[in-house]
PDB file of N, CA and C in Angstrom:
ATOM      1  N   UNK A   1     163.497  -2.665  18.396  1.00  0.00           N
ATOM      2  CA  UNK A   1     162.574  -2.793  19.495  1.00  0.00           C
ATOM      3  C   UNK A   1     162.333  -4.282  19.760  1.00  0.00           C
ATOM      4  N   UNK A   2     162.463  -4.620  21.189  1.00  0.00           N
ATOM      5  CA  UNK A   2     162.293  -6.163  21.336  1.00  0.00           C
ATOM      6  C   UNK A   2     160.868  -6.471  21.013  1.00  0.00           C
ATOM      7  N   UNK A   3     160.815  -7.666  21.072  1.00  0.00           N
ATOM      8  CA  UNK A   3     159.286  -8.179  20.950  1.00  0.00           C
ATOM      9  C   UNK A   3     158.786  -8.470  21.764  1.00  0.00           C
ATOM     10  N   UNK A   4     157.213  -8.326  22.313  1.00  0.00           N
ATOM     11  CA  UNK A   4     156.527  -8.803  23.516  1.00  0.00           C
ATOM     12  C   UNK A   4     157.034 -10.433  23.829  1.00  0.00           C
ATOM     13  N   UNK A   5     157.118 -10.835  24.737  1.00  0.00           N
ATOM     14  CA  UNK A   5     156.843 -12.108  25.030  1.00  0.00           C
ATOM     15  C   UNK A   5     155.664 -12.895  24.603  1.00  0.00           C
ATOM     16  N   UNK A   6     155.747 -14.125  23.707  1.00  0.00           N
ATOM     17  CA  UNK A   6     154.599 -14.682  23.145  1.00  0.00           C
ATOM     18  C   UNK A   6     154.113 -15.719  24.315  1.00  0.00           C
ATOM     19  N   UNK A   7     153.157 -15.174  24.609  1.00  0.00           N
ATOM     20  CA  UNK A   7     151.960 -15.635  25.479  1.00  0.00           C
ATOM     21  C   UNK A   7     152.080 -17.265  25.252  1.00  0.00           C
ATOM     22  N   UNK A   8     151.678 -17.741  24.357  1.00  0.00           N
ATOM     23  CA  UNK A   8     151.621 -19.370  23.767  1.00  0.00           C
ATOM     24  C   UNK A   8     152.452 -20.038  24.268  1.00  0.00           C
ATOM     25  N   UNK A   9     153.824 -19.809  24.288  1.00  0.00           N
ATOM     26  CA  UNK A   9     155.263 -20.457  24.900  1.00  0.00           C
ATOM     27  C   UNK A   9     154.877 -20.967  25.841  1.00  0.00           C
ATOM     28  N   UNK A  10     155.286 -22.103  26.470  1.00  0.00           N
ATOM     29  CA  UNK A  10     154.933 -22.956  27.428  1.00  0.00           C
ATOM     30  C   UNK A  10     156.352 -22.410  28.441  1.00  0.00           C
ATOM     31  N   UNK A  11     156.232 -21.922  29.481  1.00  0.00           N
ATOM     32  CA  UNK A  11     157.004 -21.626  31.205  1.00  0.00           C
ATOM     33  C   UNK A  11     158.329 -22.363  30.658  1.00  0.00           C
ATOM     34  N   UNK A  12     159.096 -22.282  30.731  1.00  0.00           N
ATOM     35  CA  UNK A  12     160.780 -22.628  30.985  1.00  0.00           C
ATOM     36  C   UNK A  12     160.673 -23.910  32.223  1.00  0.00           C
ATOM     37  N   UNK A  13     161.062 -24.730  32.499  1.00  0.00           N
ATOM     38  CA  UNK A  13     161.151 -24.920  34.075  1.00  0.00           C
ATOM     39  C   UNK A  13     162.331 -24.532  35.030  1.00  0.00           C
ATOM     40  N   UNK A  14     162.117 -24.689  36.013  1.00  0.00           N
ATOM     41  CA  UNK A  14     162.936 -23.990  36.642  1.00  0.00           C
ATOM     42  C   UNK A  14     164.210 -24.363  36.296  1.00  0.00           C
ATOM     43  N   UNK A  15     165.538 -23.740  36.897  1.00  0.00           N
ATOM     44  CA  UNK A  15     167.280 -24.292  36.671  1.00  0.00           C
ATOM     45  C   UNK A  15     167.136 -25.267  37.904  1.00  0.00           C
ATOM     46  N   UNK A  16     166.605 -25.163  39.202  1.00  0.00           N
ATOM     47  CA  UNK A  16     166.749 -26.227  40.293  1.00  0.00           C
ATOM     48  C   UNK A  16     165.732 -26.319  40.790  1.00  0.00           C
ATOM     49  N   UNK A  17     164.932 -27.301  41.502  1.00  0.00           N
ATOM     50  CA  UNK A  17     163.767 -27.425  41.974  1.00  0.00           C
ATOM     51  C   UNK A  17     164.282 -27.702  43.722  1.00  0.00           C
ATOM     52  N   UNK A  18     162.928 -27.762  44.290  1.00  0.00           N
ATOM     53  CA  UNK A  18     163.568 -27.257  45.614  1.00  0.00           C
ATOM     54  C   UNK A  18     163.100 -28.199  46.228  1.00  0.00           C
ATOM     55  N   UNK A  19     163.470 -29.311  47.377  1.00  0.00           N
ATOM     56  CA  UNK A  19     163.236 -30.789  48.116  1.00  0.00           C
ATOM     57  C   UNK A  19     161.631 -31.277  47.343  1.00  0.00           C
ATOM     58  N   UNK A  20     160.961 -30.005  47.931  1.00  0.00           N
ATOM     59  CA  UNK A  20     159.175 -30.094  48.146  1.00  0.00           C
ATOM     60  C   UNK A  20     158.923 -30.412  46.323  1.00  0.00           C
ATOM     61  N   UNK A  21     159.264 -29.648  45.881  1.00  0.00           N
ATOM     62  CA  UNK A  21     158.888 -29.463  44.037  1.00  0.00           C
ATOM     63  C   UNK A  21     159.596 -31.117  43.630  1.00  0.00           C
ATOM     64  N   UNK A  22     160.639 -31.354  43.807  1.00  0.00           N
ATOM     65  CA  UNK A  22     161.060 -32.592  43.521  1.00  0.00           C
ATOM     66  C   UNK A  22     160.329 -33.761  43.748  1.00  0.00           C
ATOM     67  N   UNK A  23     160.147 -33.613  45.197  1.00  0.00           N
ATOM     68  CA  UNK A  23     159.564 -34.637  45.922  1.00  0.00           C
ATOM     69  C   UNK A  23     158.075 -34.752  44.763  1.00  0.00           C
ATOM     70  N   UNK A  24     157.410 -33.783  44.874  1.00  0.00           N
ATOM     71  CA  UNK A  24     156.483 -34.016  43.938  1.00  0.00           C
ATOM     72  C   UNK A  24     156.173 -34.409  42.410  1.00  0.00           C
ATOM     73  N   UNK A  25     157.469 -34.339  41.958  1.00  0.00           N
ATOM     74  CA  UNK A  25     157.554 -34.861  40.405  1.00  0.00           C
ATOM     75  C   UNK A  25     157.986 -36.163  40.775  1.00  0.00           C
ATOM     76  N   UNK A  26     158.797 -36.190  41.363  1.00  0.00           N
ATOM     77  CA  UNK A  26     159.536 -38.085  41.622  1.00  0.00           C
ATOM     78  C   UNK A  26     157.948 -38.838  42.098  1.00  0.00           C
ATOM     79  N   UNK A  27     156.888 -38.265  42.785  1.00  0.00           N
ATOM     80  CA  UNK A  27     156.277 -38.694  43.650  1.00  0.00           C
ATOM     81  C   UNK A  27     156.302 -39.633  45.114  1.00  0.00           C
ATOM     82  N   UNK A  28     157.365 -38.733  45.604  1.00  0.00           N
ATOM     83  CA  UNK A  28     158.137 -39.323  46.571  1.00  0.00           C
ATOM     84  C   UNK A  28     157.847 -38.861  48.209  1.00  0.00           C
ATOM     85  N   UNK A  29     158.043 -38.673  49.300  1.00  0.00           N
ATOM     86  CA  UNK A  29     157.395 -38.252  50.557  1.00  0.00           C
ATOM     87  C   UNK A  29     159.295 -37.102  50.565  1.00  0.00           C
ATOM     88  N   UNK A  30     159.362 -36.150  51.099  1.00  0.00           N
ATOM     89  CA  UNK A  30     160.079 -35.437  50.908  1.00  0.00           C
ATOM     90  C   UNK A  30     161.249 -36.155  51.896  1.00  0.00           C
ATOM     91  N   UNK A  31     160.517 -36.302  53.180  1.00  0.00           N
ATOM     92  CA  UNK A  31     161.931 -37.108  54.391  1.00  0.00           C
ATOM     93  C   UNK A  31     162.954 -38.022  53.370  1.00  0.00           C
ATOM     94  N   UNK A  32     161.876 -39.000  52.348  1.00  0.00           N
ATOM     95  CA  UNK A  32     162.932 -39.642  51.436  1.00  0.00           C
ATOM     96  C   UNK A  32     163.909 -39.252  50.945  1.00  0.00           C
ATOM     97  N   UNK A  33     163.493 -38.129  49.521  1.00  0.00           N
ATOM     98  CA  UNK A  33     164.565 -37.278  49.561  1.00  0.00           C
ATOM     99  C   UNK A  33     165.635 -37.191  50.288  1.00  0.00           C
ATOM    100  N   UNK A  34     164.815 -36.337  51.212  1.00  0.00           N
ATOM    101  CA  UNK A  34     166.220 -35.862  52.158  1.00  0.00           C
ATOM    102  C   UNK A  34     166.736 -36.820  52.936  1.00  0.00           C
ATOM    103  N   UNK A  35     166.635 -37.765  53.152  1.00  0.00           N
ATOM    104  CA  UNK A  35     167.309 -39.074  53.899  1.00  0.00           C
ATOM    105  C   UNK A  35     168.594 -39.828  52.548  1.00  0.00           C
ATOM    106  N   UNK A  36     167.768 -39.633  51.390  1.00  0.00           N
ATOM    107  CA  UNK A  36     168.951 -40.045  50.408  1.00  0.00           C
ATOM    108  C   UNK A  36     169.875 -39.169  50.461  1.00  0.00           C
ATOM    109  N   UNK A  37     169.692 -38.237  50.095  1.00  0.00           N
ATOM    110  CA  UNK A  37     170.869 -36.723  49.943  1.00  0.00           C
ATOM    111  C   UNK A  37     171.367 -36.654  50.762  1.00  0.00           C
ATOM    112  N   UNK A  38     171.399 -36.731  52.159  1.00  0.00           N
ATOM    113  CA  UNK A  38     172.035 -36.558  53.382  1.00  0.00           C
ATOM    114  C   UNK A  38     172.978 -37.697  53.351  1.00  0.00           C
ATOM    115  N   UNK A  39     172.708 -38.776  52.704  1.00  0.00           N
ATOM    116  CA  UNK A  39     173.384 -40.019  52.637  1.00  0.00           C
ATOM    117  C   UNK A  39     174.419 -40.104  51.562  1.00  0.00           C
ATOM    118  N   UNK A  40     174.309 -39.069  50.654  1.00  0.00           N
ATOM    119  CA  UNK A  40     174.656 -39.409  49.140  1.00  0.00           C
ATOM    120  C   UNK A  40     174.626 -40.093  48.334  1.00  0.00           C
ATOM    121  N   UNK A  41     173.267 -40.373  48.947  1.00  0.00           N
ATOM    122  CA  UNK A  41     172.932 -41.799  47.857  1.00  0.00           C
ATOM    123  C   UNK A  41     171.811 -41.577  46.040  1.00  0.00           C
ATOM    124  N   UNK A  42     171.739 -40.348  46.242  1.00  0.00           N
ATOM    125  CA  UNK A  42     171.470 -39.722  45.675  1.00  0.00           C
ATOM    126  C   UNK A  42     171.926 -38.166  44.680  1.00  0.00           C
ATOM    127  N   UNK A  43     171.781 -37.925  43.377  1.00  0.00           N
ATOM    128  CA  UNK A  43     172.549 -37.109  42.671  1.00  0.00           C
ATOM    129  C   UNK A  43     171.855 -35.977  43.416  1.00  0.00           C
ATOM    130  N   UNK A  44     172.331 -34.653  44.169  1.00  0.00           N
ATOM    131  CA  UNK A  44     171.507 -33.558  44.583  1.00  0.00           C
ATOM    132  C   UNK A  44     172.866 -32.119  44.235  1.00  0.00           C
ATOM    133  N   UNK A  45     172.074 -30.705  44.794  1.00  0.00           N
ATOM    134  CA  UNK A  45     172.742 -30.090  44.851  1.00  0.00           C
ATOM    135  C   UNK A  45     172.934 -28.916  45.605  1.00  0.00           C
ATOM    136  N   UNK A  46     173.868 -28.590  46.405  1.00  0.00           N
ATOM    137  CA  UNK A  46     173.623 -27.739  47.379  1.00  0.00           C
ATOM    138  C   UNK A  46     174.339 -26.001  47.090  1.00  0.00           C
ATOM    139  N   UNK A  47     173.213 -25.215  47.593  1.00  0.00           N
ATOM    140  CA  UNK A  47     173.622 -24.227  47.144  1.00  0.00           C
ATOM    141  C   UNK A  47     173.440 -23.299  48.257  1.00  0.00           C
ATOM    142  N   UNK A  48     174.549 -23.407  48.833  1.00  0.00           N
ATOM    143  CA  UNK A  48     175.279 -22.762  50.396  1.00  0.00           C
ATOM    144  C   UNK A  48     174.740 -24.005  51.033  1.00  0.00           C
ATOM    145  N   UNK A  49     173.989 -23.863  52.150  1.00  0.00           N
ATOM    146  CA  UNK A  49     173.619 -24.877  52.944  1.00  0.00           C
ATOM    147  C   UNK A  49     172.153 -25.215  52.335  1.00  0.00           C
ATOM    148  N   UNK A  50     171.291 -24.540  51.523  1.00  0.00           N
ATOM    149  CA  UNK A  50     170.369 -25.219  50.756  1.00  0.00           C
ATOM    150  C   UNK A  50     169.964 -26.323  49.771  1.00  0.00           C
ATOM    151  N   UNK A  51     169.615 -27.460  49.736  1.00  0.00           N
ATOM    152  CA  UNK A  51     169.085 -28.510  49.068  1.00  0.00           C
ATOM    153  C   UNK A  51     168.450 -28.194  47.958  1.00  0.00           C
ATOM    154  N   UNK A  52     169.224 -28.519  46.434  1.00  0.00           N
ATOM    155  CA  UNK A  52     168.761 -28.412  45.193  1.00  0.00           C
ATOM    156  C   UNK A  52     168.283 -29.591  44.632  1.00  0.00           C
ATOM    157  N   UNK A  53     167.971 -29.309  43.726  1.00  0.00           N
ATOM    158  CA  UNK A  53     167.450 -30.794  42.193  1.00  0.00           C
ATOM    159  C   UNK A  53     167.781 -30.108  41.143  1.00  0.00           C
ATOM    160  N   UNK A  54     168.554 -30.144  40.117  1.00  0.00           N
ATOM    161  CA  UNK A  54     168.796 -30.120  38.639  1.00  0.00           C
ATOM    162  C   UNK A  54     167.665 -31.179  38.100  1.00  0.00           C
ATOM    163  N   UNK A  55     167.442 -30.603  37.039  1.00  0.00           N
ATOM    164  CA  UNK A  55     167.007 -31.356  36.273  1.00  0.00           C
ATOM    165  C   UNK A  55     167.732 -33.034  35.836  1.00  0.00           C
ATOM    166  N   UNK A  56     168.922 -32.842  35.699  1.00  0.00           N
ATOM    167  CA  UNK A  56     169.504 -33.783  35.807  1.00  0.00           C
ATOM    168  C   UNK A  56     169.849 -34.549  36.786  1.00  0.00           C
ATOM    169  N   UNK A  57     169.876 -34.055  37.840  1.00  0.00           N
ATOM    170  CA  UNK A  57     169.355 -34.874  39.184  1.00  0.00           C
ATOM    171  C   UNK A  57     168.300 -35.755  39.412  1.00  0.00           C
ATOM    172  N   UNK A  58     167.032 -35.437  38.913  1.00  0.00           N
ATOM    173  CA  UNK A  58     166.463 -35.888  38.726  1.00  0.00           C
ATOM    174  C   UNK A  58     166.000 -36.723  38.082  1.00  0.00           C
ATOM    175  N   UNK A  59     166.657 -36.684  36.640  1.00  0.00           N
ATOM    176  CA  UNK A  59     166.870 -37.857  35.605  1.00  0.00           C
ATOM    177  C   UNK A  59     167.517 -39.033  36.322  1.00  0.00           C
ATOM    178  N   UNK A  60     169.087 -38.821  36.680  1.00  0.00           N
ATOM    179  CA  UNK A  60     169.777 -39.735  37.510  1.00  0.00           C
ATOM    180  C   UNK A  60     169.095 -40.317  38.328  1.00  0.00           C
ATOM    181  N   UNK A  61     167.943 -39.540  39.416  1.00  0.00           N
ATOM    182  CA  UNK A  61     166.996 -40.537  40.154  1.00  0.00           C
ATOM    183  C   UNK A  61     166.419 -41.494  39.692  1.00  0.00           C
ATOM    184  N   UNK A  62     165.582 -41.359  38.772  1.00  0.00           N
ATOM    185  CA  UNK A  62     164.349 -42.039  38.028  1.00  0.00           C
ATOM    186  C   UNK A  62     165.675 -43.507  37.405  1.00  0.00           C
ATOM    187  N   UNK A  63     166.411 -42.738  36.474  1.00  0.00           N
ATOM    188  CA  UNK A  63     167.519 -44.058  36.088  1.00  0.00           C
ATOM    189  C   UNK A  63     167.925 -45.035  37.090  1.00  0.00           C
ATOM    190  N   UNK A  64     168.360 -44.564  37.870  1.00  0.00           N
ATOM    191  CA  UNK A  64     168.929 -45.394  38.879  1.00  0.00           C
ATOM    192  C   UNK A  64     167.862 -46.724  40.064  1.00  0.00           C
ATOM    193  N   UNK A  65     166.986 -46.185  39.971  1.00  0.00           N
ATOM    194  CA  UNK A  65     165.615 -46.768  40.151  1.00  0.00           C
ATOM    195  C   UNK A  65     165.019 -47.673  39.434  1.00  0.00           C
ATOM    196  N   UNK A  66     165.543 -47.474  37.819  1.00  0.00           N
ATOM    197  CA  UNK A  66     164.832 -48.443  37.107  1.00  0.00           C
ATOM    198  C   UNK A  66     165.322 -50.127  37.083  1.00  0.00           C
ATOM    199  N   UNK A  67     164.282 -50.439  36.803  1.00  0.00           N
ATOM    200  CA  UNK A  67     164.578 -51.779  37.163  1.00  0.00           C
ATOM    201  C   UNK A  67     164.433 -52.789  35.774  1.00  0.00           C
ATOM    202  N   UNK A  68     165.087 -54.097  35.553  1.00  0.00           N
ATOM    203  CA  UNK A  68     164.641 -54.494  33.908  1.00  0.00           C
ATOM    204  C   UNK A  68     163.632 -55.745  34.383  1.00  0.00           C
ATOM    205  N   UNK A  69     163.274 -56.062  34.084  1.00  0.00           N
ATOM    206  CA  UNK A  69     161.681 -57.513  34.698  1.00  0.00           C
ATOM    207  C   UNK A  69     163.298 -58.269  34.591  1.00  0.00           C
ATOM    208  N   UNK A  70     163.070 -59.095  35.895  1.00  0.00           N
ATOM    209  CA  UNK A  70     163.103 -60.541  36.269  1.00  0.00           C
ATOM    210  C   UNK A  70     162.716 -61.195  35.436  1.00  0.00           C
ATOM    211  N   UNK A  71     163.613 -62.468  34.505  1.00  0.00           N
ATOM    212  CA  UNK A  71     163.141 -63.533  33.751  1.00  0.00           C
ATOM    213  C   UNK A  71     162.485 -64.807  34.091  1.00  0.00           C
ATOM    214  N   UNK A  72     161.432 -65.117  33.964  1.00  0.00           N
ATOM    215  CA  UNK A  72     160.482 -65.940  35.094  1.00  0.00           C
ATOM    216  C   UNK A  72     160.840 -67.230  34.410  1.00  0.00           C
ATOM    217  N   UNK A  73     161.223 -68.175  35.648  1.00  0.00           N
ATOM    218  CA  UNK A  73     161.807 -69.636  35.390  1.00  0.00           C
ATOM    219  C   UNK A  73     160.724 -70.459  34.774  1.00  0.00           C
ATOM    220  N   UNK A  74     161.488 -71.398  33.448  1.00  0.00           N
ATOM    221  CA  UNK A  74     160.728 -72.134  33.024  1.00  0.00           C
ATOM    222  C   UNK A  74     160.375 -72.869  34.123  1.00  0.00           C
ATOM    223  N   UNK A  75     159.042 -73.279  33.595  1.00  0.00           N
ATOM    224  CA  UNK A  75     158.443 -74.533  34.010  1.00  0.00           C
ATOM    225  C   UNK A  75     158.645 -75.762  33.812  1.00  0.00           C
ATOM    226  N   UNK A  76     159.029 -76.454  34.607  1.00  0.00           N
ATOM    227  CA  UNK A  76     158.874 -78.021  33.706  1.00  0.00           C
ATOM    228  C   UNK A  76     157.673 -78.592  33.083  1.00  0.00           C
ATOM    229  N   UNK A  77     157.428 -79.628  32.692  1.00  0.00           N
ATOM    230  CA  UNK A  77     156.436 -80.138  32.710  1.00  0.00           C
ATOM    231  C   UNK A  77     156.692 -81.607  33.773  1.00  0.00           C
ATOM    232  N   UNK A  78     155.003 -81.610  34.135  1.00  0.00           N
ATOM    233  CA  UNK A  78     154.882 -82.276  35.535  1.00  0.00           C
ATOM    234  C   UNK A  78     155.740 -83.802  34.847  1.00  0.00           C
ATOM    235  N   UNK A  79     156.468 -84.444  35.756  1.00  0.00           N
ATOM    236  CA  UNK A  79     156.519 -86.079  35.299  1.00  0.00           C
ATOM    237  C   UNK A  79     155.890 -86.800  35.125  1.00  0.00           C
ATOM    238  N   UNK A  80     155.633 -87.881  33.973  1.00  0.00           N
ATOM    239  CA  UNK A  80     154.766 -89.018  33.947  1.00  0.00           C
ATOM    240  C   UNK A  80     155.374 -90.033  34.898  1.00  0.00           C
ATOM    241  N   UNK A  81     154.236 -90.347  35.999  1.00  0.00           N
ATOM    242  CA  UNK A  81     154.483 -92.198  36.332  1.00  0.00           C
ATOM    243  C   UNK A  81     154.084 -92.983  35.553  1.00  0.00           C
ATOM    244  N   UNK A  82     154.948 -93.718  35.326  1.00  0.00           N
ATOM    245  CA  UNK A  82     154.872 -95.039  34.254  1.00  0.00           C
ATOM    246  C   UNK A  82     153.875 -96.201  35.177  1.00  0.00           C
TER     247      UNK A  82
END
């Protein structure tokens, strides 16, 4: 006999998230999205003529975005007039 489902388990997430659900984890305005994907400038996935997100799509976003700090130019020190 199977076992009930344990209540406690935290939800699965989904296999693809859908423009709107994405848009909201990236915290992004959705046109963005879809202005990248339409472009392929972005990892997405289409399933028939519908607009997906993998999870890994989404990773690839966030990566590709990241940025490493700019190394800020020494300073000199001011010149002495003699």
């Amino acid at each position: 006999m199977p076992s009930p489902p344990d209540a406690s388990r935290e939800p699965t997430p989904p296999l693809l998230y859908t423009v709107q659900q994405a848009a909201e984890l990236l915290q992004v305005p959705i046109s963005w999205l879809r202005k990248k994907a339409a472009a392929r400038a972005i990892p997405c996935t289409f399933v028939g003529k519908h607009l997906r997100f993998s999870h890994a799509d989404l990773d690839a976003i966030v990566a590709s975005g990241a940025q490493t700090p700019a190394a800020r130019p020494r300073r000199s020190a001011p010149r002495r007039q003699p």
